[in-house]
Protein backbone atom coordinates (compact mmCIF):
# COMPACT_ATOMS: atom_id res chain seq x y z
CA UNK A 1 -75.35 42.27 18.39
CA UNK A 2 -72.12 40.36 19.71
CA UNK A 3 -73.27 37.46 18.02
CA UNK A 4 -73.45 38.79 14.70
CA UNK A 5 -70.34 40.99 15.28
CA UNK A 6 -68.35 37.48 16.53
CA UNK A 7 -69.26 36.43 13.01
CA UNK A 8 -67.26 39.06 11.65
CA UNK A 9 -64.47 38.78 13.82
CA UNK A 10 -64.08 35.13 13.56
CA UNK A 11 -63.55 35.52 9.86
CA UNK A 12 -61.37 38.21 10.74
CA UNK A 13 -59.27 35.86 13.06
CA UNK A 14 -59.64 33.08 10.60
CA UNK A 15 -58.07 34.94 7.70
CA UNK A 16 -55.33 36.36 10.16
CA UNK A 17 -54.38 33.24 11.05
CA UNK A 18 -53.83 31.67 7.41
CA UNK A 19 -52.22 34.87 6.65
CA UNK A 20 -49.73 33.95 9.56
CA UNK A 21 -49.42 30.61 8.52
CA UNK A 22 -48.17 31.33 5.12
CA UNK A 23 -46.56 34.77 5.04
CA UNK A 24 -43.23 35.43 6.77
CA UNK A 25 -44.36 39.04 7.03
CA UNK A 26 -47.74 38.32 8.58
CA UNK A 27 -49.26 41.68 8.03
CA UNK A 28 -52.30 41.22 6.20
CA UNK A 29 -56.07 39.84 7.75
CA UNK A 30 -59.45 40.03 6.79
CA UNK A 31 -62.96 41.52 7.38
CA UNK A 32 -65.59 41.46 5.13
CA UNK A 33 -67.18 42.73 1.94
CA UNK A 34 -70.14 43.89 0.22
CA UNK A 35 -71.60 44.83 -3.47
CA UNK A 36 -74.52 46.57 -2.02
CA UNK A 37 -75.11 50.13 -2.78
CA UNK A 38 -74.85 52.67 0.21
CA UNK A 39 -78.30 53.49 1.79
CA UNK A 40 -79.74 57.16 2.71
CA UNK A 41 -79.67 57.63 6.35
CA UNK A 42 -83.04 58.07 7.27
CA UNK A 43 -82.55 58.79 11.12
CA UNK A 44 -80.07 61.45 10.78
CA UNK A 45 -80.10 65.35 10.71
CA UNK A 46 -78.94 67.11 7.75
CA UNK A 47 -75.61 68.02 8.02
CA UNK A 48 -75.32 72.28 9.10
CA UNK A 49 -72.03 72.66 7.40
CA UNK A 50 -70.38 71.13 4.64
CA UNK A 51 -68.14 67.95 4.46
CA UNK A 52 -65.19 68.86 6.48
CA UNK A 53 -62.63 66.91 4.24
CA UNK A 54 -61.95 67.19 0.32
CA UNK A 55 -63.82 64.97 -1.90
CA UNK A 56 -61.62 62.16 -3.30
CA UNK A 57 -60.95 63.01 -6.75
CA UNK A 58 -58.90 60.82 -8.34
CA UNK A 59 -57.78 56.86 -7.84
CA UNK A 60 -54.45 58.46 -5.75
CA UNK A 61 -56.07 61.64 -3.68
CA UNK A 62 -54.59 63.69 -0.86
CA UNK A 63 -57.17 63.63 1.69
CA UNK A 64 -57.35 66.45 4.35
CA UNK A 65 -56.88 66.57 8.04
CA UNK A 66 -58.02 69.60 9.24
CA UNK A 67 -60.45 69.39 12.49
CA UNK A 68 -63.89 68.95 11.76
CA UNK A 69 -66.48 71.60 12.38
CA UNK A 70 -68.97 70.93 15.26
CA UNK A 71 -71.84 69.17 14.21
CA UNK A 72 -75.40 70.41 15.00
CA UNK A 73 -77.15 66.81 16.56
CA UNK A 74 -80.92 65.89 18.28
CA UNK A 75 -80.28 65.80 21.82
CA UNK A 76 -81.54 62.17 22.10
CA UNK A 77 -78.20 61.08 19.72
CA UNK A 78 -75.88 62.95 21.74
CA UNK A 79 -77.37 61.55 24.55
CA UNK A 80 -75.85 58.16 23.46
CA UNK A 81 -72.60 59.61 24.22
CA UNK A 82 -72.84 59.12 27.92
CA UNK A 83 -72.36 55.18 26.77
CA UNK A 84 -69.21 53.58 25.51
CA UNK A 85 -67.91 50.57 24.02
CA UNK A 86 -69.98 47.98 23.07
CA UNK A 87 -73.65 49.51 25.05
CA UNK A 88 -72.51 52.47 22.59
CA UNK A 89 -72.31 50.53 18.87
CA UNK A 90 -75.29 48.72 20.67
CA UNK A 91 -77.51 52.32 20.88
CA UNK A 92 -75.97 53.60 17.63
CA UNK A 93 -77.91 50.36 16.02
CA UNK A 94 -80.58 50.66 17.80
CA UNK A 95 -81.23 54.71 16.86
CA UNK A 96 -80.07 54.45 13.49
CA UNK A 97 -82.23 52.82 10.42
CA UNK A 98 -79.79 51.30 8.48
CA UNK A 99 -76.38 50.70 8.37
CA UNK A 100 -75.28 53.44 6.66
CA UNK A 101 -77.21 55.65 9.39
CA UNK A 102 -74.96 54.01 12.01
CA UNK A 103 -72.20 55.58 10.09
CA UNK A 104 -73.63 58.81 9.71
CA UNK A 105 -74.72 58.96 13.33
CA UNK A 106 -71.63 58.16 14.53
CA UNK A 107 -69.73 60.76 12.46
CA UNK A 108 -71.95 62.91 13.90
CA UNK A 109 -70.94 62.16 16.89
CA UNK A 110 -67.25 62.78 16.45
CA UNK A 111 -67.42 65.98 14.70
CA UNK A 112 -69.68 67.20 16.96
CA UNK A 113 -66.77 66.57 19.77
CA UNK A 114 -69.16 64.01 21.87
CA UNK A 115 -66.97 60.82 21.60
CA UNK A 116 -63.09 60.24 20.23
CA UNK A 117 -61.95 59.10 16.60
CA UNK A 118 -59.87 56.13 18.98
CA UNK A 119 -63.34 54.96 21.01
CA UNK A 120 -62.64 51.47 21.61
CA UNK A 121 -66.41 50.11 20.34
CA UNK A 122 -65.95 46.51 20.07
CA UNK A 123 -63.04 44.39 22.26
CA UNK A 124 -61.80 41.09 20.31
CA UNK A 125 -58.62 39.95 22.00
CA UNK A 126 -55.53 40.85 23.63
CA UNK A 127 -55.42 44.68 22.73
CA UNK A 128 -57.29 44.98 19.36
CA UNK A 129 -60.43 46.88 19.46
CA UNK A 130 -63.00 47.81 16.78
CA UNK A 131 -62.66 51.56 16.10
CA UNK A 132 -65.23 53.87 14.76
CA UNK A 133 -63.86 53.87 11.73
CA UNK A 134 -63.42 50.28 11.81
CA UNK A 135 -67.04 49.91 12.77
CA UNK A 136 -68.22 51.64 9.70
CA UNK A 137 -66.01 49.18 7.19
CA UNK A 138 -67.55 46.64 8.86
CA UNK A 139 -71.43 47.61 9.48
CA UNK A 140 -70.99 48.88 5.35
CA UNK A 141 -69.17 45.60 4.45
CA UNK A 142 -66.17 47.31 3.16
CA UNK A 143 -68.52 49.73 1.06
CA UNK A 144 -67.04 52.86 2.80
CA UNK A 145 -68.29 55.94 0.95
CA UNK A 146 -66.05 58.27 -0.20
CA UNK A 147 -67.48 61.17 1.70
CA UNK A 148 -67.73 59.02 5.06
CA UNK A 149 -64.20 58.11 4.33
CA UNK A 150 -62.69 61.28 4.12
CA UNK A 151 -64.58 62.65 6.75
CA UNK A 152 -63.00 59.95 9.43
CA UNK A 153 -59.77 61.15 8.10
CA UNK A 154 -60.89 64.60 8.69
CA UNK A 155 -61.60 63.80 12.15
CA UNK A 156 -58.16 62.45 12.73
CA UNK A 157 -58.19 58.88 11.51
CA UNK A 158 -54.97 58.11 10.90
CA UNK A 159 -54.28 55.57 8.22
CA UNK A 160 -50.61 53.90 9.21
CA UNK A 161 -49.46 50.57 8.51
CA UNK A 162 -50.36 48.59 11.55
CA UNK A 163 -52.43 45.96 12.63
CA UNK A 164 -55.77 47.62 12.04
CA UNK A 165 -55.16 48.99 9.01
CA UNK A 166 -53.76 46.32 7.41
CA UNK A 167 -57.74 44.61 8.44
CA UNK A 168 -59.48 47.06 7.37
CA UNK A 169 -57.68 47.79 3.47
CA UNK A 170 -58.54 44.16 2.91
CA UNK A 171 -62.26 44.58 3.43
CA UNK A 172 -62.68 48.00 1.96
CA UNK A 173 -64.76 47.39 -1.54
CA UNK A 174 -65.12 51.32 -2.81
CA UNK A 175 -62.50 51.31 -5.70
CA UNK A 176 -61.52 55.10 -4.78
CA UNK A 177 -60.92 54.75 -1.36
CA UNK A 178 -59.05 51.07 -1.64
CA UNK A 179 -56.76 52.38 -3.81
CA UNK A 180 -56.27 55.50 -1.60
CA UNK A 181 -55.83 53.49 1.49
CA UNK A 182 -53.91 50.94 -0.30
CA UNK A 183 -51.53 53.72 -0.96
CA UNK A 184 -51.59 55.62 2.38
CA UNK A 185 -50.69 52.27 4.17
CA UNK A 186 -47.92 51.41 2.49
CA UNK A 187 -48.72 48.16 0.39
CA UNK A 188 -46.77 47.17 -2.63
CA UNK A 189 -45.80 44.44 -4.42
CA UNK A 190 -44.28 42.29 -1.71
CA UNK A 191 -48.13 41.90 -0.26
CA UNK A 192 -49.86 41.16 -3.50
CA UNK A 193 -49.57 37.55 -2.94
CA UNK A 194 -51.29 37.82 0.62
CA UNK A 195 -53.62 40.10 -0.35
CA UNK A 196 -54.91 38.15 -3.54
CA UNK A 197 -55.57 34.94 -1.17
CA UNK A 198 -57.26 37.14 1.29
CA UNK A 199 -59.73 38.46 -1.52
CA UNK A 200 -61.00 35.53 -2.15
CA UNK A 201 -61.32 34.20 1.42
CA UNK A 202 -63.22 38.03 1.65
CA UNK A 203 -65.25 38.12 -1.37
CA UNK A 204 -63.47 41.10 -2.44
CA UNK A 205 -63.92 41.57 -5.79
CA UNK A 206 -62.46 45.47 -5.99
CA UNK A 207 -58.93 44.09 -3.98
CA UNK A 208 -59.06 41.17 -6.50
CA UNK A 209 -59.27 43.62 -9.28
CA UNK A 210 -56.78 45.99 -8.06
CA UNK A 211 -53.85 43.25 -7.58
CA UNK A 212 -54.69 41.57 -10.65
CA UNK A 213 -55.87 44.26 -13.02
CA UNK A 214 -54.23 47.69 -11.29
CA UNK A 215 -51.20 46.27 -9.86
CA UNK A 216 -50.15 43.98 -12.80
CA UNK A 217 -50.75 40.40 -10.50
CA UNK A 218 -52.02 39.17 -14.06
CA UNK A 219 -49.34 39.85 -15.87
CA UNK A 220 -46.62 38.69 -12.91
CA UNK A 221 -48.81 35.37 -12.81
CA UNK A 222 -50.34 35.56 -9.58
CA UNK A 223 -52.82 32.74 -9.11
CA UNK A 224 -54.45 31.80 -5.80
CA UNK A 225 -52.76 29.53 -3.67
CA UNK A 226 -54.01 26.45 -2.85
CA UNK A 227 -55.57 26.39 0.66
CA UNK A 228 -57.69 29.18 0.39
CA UNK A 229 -59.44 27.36 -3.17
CA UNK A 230 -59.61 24.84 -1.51
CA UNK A 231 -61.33 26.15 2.00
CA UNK A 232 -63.64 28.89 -0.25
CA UNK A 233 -64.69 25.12 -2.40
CA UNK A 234 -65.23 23.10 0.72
CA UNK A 235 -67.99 26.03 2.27
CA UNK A 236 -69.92 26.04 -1.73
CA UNK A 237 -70.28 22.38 -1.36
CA UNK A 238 -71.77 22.79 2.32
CA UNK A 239 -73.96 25.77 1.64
CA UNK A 240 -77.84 24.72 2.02
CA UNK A 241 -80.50 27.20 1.97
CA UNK A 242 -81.46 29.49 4.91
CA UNK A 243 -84.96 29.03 6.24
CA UNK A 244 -86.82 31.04 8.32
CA UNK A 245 -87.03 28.68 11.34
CA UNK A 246 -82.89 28.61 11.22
CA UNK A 247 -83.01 32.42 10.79
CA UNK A 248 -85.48 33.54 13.38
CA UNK A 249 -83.39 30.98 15.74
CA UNK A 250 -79.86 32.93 14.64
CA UNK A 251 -81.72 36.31 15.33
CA UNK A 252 -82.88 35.06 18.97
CA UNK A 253 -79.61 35.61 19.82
CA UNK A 254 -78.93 39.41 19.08
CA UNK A 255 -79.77 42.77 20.70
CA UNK A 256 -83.74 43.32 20.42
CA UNK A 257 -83.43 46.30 18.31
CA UNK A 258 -80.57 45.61 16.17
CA UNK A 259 -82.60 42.88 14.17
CA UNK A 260 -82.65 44.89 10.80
CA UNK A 261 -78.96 45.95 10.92
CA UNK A 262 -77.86 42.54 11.66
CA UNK A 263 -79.69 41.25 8.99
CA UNK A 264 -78.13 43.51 6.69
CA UNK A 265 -74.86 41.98 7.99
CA UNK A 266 -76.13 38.57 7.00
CA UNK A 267 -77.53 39.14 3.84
CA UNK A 268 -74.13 41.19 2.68
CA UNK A 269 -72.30 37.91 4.34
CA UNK A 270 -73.78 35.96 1.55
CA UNK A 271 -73.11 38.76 -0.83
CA UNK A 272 -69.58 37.75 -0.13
CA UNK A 273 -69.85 34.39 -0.90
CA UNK A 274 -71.20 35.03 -4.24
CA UNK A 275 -68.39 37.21 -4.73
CA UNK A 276 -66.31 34.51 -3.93
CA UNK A 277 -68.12 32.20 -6.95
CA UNK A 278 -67.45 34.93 -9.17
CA UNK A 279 -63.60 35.50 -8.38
CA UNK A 280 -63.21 32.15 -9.02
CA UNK A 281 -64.90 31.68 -12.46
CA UNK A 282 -62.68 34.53 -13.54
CA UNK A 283 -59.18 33.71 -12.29
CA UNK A 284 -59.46 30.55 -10.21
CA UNK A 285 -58.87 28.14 -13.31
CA UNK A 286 -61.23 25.66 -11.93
CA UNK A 287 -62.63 22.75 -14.12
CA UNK A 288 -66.27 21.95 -15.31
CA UNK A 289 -67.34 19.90 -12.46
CA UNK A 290 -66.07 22.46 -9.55
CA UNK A 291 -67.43 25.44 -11.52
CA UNK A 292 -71.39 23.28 -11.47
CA UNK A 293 -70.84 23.25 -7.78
CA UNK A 294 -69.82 26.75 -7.62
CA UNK A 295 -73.40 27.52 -9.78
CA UNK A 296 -75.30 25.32 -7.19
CA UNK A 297 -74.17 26.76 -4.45
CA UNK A 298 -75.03 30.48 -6.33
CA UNK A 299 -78.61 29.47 -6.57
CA UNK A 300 -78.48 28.60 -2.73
CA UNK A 301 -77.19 31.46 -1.81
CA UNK A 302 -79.37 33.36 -3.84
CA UNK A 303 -82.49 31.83 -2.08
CA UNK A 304 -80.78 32.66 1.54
CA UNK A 305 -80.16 35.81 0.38
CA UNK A 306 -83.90 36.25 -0.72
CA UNK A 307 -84.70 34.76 2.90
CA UNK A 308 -82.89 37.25 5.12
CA UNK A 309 -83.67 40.09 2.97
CA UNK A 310 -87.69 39.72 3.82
CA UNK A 311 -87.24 38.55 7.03
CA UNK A 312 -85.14 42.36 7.42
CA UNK A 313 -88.23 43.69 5.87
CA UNK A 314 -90.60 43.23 9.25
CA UNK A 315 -88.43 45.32 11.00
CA UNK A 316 -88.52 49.15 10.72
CA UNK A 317 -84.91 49.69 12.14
């Protein structure tokens, strides 16, 4: 798990650091994103009450805070509770199916009173520390549900602009709850600049389209600035198809159990890189000969994608 996890973190650290490099403010890093659809949990109990926060309902919704009901759970989940940090996020991926049964699980877990909305889950330097909430932007790749969203906030998430949250807005890829977050947080026109760059060093389409489109960066003549083009260009050129000796060599290295989440986590990786290709065709202003290597390295990506998908296959979560 820590291996795939460091993945994440080390873009997250990677983007934080450009960020610092070229914004006096500093207050925007990255995560990760995803196109792919939500799955059913399939390793979950049916919920015994109803959603405990209102459904979003518009692009700029007032989300509830009310405590959650306690959640009816099998004994074996709330058994996991006894664990914390990272031998926790380890079990949750280990019981769960899927990703979005991580989520769901771990909801479940909070509303049921079992574990804290603040549970430190992953440690990555000085104080910072992956919170549930954080966990599920990142195991969902920024595809936070709407429900799963407002039920964190339910449960006390609080949505302030610090260091986390300023992460996590970057990575989330459901328009609704962006734009909600966006809001709640605090951004506004000042950020635009640093949050454009960090879209396309995500592979955020939705935060790409919300500056550009939403916020008016199109018509204020944002364009990309020139280091991350040029870093997102220099990774297209590099990319060469994943094969399954590389792969089942990667997947050596992670939690024996966790082999199908993790490979979601890859798979959705690459998803962001042919986000990436796409961002740029649309407002990078590239010329013919960088947008042919941005279609080579689409058909690469493709195949890896192919790859990991199958090899996720074999596993039954």
């Amino acid at each position: 798990m820590k291996a795939v996890i460091g993945v994440v973190v080390a873009l997250m650290l990677a983007v934080g650091i450009y960020i610092s490099l070229t914004s006096d403010s500093a207050q925007s890093a990255a995560v990760v994103s995803s196109e792919a659809q939500p799955s059913s949990p399939t390793n979950t109990v049916e919920q015994v009450t109803e959603s405990p926060a209102a459904e979003i309902e518009s692009s700029e919704t007032t989300v509830t805070s009310e405590s959650a009901p306690t959640a009816q759970i099998p004994a074996e989940l709330a058994a996991l509770a006894e664990l914390s940090g990272e031998d926790l996020m380890t079990a949750l991926m280990k019981y769960s199916a899927d990703a979005q049964a991580v989520i769901e699980n771990t909801l479940l877990l909070i509303e049921s009173g079992l574990i804290s909305i603040d549970e430190r889950l992953f440690e990555y330097g000085g104080n910072r520390a992956l919170s549930p909430m954080g966990m599920a932007v990142m195991f969902s790749q920024g595809n936070l549900s709407v429900e799963h969203f407002n039920r964190f906030v339910a449960a006390g998430a609080e949505l302030h602009r610090d260091d986390m949250n300023s992460q996590l807005v970057l990575m989330v890829d459901e328009p609704e709850v962006l734009n909600t977050w966006y809001n709640r947080v605090g951004f506004g026109p000042e950020d635009h600049q640093d949050m454009l760059d960090s879209s396309l060093l995500l592979g955020n389409a939705s935060l790409t389209g919300l500056i550009m489109r939403d916020k008016n960066g199109e018509l204020d003549n944002l364009e990309f600035g020139e280091f991350p083009v040029n870093m997102v260009m220099a990774q297209m050129k590099s990319r060469e198809p994943m094969n399954r000796e590389e792969l089942e060599n990667n997947f050596s290295k992670v939690e024996p159990g966790t082999e199908r989440i993790s490979a979601e986590v890859r798979a959705a990786l690459y998803q962001n890189n042919l986000d990436q290709i796409e961002i740029l065709k649309r407002y990078g202003n590239l010329d013919d000969e960088h947008l042919k290597q941005l279609e080579a390295a689409k058909e690469v990506l493709l195949k890896s994608i192919e790859t990991v998908n199958a090899f996720a296959a074999e596993f039954n979560g």
